[in-house]
PDB file of N, CA and C in Angstrom:
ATOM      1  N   UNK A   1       0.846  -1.165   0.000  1.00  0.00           N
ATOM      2  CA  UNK A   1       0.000   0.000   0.000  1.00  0.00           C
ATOM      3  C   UNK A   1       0.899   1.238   0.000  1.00  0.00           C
ATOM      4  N   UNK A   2       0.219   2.044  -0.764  1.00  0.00           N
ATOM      5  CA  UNK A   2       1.315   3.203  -0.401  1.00  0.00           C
ATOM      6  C   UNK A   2       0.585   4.600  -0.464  1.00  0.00           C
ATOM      7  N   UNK A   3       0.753   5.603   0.187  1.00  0.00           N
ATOM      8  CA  UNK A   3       0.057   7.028   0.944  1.00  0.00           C
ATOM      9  C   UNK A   3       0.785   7.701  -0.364  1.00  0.00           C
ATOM     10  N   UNK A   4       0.118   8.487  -1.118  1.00  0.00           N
ATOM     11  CA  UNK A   4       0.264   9.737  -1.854  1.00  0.00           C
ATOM     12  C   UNK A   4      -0.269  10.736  -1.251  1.00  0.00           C
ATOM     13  N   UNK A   5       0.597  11.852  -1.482  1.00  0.00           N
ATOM     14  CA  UNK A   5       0.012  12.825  -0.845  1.00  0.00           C
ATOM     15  C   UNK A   5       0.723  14.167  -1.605  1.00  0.00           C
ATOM     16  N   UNK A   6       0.865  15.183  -0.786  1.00  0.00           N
ATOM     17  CA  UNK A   6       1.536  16.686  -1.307  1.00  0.00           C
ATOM     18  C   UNK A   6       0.836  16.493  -3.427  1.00  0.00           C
ATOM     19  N   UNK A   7      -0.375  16.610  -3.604  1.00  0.00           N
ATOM     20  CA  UNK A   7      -0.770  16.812  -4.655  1.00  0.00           C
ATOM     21  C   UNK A   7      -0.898  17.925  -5.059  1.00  0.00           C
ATOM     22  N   UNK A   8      -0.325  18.379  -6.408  1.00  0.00           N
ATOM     23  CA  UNK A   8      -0.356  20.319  -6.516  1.00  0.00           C
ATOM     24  C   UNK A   8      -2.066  20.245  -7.285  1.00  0.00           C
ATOM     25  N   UNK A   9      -2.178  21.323  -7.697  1.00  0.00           N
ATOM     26  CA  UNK A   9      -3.055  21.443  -8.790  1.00  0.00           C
ATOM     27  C   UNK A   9      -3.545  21.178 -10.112  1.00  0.00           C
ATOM     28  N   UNK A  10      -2.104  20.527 -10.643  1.00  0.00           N
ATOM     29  CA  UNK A  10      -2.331  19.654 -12.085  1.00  0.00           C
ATOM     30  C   UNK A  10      -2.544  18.454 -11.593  1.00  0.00           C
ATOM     31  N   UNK A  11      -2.673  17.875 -10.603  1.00  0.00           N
ATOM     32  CA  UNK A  11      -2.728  16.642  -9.707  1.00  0.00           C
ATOM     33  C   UNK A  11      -1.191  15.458  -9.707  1.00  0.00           C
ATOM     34  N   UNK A  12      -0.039  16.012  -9.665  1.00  0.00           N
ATOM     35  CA  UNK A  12       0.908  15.731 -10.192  1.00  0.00           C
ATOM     36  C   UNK A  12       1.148  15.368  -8.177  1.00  0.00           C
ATOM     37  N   UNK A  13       1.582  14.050  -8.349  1.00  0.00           N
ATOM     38  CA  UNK A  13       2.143  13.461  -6.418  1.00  0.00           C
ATOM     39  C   UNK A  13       3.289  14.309  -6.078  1.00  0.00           C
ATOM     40  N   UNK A  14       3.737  14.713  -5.306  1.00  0.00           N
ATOM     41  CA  UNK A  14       5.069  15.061  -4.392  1.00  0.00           C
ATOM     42  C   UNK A  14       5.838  14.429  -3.730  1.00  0.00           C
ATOM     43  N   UNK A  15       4.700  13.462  -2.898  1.00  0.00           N
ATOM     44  CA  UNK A  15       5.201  13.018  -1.970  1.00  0.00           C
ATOM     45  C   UNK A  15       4.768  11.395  -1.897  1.00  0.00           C
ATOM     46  N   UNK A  16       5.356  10.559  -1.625  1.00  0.00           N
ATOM     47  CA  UNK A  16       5.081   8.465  -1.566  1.00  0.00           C
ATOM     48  C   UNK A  16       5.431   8.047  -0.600  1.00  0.00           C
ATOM     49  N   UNK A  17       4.605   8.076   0.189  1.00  0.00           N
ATOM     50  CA  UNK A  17       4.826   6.969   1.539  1.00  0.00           C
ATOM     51  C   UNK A  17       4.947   5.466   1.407  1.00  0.00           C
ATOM     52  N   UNK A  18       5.693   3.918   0.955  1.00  0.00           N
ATOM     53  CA  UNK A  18       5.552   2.925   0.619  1.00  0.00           C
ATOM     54  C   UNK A  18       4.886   2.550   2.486  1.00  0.00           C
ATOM     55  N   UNK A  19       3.979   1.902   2.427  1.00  0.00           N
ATOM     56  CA  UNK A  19       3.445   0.957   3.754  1.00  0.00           C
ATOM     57  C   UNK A  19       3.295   0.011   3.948  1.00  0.00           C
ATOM     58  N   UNK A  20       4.378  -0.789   3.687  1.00  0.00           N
ATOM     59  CA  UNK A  20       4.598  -2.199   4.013  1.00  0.00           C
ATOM     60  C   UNK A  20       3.373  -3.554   4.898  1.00  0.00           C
ATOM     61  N   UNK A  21       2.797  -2.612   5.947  1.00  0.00           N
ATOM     62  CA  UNK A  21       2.165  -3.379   6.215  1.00  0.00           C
ATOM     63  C   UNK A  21       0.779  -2.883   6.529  1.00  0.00           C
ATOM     64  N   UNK A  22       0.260  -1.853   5.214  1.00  0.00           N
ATOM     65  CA  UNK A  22      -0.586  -1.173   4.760  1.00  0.00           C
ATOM     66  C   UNK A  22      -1.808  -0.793   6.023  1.00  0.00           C
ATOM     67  N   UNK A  23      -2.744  -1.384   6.173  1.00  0.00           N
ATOM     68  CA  UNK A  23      -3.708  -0.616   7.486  1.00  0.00           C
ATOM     69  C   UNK A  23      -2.769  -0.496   8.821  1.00  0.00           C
ATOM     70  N   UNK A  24      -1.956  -1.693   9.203  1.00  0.00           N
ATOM     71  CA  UNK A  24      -1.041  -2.189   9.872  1.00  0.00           C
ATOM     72  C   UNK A  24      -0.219  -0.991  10.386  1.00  0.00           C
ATOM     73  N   UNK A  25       0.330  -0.324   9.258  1.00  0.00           N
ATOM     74  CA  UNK A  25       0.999   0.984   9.444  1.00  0.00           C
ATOM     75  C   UNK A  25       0.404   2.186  10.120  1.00  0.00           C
ATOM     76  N   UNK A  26      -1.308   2.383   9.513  1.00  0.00           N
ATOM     77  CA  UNK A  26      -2.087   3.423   9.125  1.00  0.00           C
ATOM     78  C   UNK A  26      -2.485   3.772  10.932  1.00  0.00           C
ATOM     79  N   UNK A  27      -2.530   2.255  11.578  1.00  0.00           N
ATOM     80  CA  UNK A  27      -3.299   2.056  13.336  1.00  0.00           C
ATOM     81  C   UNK A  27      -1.863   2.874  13.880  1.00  0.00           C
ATOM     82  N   UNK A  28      -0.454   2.373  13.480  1.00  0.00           N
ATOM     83  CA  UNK A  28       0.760   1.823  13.822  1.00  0.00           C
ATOM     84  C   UNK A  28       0.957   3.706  14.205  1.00  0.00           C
ATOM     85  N   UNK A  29       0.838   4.714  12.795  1.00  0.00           N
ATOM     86  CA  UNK A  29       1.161   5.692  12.911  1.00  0.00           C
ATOM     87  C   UNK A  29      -0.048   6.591  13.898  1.00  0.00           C
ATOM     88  N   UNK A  30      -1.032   6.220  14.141  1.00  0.00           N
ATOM     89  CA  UNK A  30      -1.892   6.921  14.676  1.00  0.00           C
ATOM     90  C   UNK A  30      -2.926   7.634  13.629  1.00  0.00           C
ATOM     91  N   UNK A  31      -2.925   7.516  13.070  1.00  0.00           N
ATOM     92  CA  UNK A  31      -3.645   8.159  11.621  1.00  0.00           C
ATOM     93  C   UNK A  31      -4.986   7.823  11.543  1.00  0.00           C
ATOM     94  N   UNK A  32      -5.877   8.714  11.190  1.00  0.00           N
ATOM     95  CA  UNK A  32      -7.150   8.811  10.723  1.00  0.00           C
ATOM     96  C   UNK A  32      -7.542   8.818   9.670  1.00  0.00           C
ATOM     97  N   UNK A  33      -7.584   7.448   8.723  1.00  0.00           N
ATOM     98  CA  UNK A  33      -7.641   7.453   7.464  1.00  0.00           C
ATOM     99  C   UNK A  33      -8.589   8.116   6.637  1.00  0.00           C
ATOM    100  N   UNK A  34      -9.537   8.014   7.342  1.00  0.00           N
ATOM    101  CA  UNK A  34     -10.936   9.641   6.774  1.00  0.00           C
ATOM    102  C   UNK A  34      -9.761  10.701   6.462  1.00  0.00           C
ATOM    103  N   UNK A  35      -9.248  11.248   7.600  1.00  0.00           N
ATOM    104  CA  UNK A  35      -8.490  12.455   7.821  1.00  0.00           C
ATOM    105  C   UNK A  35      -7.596  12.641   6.423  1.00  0.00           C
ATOM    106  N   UNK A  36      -6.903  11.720   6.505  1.00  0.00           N
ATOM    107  CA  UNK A  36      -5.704  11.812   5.593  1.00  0.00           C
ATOM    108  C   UNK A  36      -6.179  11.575   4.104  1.00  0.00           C
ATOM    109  N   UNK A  37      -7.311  10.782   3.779  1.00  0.00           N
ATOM    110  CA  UNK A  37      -8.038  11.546   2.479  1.00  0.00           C
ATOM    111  C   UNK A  37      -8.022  12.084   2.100  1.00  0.00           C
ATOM    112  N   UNK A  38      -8.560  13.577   2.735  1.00  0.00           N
ATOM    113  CA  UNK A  38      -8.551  14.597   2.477  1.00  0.00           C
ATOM    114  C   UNK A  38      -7.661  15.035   1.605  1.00  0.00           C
ATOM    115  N   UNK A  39      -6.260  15.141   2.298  1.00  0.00           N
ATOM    116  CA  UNK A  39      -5.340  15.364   1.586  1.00  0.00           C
ATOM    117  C   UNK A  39      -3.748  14.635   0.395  1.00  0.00           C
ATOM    118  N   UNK A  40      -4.958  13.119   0.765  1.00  0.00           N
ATOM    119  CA  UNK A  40      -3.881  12.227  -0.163  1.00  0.00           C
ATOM    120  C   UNK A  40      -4.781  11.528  -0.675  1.00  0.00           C
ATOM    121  N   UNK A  41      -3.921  10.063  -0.853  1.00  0.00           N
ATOM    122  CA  UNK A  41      -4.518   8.827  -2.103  1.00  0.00           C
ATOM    123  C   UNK A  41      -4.069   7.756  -1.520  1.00  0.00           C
ATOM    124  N   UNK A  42      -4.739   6.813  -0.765  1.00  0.00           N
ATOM    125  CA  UNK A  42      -4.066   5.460  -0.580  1.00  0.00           C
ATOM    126  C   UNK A  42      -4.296   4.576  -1.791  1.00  0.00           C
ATOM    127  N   UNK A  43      -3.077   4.059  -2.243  1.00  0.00           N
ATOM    128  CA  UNK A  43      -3.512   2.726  -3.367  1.00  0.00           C
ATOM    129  C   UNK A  43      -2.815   1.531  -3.261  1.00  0.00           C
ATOM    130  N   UNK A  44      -3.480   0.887  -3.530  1.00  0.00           N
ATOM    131  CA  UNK A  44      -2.451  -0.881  -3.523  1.00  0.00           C
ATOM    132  C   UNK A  44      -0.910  -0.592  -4.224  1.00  0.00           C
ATOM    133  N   UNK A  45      -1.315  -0.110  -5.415  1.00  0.00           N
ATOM    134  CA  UNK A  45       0.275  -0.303  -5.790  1.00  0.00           C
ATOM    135  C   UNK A  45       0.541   0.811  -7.089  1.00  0.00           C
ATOM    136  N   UNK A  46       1.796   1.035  -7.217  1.00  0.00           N
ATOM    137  CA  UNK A  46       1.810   1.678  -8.382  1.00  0.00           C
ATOM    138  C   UNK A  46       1.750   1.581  -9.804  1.00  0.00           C
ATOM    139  N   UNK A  47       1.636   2.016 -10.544  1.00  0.00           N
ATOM    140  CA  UNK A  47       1.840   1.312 -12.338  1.00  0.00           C
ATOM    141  C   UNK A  47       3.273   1.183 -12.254  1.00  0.00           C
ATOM    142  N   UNK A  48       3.848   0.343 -13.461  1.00  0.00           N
ATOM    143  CA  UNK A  48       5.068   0.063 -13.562  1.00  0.00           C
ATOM    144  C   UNK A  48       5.590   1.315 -14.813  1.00  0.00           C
ATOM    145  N   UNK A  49       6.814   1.634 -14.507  1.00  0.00           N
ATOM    146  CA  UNK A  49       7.457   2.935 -15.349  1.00  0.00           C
ATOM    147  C   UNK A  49       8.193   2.252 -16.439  1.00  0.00           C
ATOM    148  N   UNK A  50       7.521   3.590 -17.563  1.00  0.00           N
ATOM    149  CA  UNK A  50       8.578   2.615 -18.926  1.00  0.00           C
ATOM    150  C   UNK A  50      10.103   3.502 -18.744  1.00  0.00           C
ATOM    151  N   UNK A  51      10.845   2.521 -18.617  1.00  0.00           N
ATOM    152  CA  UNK A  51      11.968   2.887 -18.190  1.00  0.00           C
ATOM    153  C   UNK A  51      13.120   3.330 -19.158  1.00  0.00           C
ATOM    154  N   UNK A  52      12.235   3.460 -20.732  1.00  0.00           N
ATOM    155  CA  UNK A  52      12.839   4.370 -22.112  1.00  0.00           C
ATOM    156  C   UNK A  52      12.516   5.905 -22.241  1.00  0.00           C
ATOM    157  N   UNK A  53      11.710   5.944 -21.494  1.00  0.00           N
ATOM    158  CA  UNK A  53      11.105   7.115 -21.716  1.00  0.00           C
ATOM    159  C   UNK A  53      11.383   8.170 -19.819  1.00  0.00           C
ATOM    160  N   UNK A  54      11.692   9.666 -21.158  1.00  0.00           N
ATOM    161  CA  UNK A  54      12.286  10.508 -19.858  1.00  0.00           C
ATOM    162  C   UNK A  54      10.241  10.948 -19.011  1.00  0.00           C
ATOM    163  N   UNK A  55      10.951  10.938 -17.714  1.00  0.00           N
ATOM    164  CA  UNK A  55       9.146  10.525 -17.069  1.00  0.00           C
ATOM    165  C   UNK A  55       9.347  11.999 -16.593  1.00  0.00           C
ATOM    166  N   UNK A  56       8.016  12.161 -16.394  1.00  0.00           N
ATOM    167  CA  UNK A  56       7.434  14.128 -15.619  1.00  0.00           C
ATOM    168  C   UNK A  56       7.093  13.659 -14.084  1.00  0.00           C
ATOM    169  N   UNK A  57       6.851  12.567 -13.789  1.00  0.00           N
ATOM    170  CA  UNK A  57       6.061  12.258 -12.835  1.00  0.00           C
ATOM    171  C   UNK A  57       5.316  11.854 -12.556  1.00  0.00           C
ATOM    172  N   UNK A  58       4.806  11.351 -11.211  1.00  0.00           N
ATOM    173  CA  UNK A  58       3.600  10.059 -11.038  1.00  0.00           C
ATOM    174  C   UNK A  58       2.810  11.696 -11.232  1.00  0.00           C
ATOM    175  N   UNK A  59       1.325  11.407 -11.658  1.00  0.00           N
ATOM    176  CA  UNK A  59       0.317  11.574 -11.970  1.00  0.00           C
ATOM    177  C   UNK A  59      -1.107  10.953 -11.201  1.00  0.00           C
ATOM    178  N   UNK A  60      -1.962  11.967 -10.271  1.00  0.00           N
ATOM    179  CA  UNK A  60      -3.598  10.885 -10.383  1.00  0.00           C
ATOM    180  C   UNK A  60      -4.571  10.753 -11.483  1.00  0.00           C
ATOM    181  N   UNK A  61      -5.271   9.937 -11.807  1.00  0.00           N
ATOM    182  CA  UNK A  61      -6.228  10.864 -12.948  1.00  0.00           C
ATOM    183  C   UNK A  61      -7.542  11.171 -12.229  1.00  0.00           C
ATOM    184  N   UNK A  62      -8.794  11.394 -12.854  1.00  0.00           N
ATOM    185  CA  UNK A  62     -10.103  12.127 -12.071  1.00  0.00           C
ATOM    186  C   UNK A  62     -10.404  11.149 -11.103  1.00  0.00           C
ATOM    187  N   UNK A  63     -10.153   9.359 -11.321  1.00  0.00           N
ATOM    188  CA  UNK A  63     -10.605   8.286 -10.536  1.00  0.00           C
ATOM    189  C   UNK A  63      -9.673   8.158  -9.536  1.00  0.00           C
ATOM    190  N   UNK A  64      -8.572   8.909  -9.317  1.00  0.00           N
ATOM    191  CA  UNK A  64      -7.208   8.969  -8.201  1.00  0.00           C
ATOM    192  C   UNK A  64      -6.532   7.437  -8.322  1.00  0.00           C
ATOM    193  N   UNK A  65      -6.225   7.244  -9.738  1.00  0.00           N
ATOM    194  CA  UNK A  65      -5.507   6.272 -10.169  1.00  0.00           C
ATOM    195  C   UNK A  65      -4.388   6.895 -10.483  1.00  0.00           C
ATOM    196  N   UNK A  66      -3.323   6.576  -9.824  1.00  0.00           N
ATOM    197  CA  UNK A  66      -1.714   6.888 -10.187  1.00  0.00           C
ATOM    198  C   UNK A  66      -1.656   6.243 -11.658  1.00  0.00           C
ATOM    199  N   UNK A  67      -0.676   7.391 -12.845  1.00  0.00           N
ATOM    200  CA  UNK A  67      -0.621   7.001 -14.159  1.00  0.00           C
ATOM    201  C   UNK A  67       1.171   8.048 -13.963  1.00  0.00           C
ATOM    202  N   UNK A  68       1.780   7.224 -14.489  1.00  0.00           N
ATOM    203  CA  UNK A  68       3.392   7.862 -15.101  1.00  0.00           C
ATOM    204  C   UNK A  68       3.358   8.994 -16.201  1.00  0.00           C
ATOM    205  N   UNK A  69       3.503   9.929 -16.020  1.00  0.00           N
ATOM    206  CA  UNK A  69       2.971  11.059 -17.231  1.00  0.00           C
ATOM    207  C   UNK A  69       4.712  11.048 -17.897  1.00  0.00           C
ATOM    208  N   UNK A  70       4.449  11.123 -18.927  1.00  0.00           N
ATOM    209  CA  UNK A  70       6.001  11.197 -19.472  1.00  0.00           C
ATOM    210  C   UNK A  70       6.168  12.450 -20.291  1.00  0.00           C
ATOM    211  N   UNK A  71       7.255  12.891 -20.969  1.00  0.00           N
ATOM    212  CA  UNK A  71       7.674  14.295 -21.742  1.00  0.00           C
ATOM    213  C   UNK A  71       7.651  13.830 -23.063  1.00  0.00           C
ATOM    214  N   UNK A  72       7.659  12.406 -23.401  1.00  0.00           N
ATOM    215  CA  UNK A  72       7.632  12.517 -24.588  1.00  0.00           C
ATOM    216  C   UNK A  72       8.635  11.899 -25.582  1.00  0.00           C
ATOM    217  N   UNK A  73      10.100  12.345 -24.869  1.00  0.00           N
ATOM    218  CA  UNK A  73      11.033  12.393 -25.406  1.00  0.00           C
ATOM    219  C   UNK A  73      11.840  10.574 -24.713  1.00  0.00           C
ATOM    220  N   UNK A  74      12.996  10.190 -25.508  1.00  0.00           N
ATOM    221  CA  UNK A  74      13.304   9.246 -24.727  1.00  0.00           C
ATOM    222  C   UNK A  74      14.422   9.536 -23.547  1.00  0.00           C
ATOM    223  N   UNK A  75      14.477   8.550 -22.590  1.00  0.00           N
ATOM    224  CA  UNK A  75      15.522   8.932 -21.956  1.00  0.00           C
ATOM    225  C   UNK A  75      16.822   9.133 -22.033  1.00  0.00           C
ATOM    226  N   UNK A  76      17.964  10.115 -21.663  1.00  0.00           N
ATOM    227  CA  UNK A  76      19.021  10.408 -22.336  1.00  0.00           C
ATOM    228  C   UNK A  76      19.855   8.987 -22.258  1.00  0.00           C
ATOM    229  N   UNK A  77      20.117   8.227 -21.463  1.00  0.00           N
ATOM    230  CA  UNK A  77      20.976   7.331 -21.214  1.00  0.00           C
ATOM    231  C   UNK A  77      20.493   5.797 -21.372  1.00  0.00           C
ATOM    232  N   UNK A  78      19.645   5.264 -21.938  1.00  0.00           N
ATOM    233  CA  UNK A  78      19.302   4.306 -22.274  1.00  0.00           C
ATOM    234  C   UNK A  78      19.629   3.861 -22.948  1.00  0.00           C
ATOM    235  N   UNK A  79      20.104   4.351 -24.351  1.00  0.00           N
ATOM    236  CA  UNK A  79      20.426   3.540 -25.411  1.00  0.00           C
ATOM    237  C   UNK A  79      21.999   3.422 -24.928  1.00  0.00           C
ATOM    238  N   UNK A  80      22.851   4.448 -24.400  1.00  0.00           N
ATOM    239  CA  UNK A  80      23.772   3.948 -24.099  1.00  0.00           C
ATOM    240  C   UNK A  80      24.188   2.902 -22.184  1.00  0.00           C
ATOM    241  N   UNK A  81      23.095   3.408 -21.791  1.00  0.00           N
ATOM    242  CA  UNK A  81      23.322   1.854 -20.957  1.00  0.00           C
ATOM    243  C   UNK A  81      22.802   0.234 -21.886  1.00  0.00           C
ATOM    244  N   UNK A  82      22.131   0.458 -22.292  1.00  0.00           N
ATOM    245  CA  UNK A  82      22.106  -0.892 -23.001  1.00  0.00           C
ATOM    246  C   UNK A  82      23.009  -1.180 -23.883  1.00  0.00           C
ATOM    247  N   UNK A  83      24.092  -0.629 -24.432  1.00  0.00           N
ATOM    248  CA  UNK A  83      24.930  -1.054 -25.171  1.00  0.00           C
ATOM    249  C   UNK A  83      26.009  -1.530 -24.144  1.00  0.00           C
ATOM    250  N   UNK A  84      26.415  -0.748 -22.693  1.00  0.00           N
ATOM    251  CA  UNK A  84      27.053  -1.138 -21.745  1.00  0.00           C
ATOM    252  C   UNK A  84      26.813  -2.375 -21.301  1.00  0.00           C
ATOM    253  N   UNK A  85      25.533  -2.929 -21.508  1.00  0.00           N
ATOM    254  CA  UNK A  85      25.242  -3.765 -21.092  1.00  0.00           C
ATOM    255  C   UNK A  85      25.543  -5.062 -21.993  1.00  0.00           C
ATOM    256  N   UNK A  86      25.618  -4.647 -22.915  1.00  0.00           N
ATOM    257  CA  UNK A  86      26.046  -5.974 -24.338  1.00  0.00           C
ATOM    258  C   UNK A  86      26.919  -6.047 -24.249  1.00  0.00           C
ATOM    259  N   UNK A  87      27.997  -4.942 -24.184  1.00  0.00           N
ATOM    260  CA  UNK A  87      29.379  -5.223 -23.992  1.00  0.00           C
ATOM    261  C   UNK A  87      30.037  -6.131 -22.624  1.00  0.00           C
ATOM    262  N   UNK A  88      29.104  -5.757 -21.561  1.00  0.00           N
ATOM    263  CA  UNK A  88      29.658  -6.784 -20.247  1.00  0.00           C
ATOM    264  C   UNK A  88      29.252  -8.314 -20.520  1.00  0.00           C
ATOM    265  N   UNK A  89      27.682  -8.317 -21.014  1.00  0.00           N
ATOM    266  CA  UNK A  89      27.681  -9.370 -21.688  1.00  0.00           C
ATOM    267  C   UNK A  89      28.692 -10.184 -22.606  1.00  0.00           C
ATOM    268  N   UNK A  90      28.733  -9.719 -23.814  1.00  0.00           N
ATOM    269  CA  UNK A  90      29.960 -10.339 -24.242  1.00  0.00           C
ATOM    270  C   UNK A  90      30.835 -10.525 -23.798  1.00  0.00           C
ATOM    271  N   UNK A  91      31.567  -9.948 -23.197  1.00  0.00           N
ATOM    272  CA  UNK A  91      32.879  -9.852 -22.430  1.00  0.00           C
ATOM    273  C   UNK A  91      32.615 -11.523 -21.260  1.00  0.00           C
ATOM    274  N   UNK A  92      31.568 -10.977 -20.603  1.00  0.00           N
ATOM    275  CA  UNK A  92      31.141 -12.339 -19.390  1.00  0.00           C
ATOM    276  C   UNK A  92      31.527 -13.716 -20.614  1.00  0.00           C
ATOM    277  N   UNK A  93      30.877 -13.984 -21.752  1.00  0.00           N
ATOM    278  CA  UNK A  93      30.360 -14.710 -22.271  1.00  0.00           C
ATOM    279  C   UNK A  93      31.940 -14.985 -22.688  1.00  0.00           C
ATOM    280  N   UNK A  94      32.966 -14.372 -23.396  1.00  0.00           N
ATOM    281  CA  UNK A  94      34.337 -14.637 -23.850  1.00  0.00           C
ATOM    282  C   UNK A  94      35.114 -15.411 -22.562  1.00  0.00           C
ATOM    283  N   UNK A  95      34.596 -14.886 -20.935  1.00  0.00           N
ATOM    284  CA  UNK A  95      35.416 -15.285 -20.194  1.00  0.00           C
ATOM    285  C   UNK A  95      35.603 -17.063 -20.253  1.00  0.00           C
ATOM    286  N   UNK A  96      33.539 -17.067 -20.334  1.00  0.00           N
ATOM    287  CA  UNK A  96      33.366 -18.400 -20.006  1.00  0.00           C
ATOM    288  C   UNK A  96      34.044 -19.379 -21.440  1.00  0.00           C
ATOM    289  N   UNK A  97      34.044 -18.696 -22.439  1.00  0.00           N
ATOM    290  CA  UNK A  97      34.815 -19.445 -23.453  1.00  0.00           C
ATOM    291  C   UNK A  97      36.325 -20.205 -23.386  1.00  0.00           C
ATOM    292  N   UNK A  98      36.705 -18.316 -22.974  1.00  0.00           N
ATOM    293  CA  UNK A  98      38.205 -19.669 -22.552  1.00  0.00           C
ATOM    294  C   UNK A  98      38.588 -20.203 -21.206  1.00  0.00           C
ATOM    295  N   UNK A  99      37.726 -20.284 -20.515  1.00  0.00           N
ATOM    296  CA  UNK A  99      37.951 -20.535 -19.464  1.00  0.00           C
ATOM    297  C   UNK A  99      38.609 -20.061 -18.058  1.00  0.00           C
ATOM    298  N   UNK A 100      38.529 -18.433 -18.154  1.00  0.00           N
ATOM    299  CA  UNK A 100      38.828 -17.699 -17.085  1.00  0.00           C
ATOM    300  C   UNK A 100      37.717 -18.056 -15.663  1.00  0.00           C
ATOM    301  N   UNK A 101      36.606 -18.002 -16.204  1.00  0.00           N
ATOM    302  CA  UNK A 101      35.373 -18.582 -15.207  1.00  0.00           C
ATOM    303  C   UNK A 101      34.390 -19.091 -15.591  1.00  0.00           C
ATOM    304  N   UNK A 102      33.887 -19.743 -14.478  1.00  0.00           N
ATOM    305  CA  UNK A 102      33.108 -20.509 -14.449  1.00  0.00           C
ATOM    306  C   UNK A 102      31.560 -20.318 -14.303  1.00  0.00           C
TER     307      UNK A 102
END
């Protein structure tokens, strides 16, 4: 479960409380979950982030469903971490060839 809250006016989150042991927490902190309505969003969980794309921020929409709003553009370092990543690959993969490891 996790507490959203500090929402501006485009409805854009600020702030993510993760609550591990979700009502559990809510008794734990003393909290009045009416109360804290008011000014947040409890939800089970978040959407998952596309992790190509440069992100603006979690987002609610009118139903106070968290949505990843993105810019549009891709992220600057992706294409070159994934090439970092082929290269360790290969490299791993040459070790096991000649037999440096196992």
């Amino acid at each position: 479960m996790y507490y959203l809250s500090e929402i501006d006016e485009n409805r854009k989150v600020n702030s993510t409380l993760f609550m591990s042991n979700g009502e559990k927490d809510i008794e734990y902190l003393g909290w009045d979950k009416e109360e804290k309505e008011k000014t947040g969003v409890f939800v089970d969980e978040l959407p998952e982030q596309d992790e190509t794309q440069e992100g603006d921020g979690l987002y609610l929409d009118d139903d106070n469903r968290p949505y990843w709003k993105y810019t549009g553009k891709p992220r600057e370092n992706f294409e070159a971490d994934m090439a970092e990543m082929a290269i360790d690959h290969e490299m791993r993969l040459s070790m096991l060839e000649i037999g440096l490891t196992e």
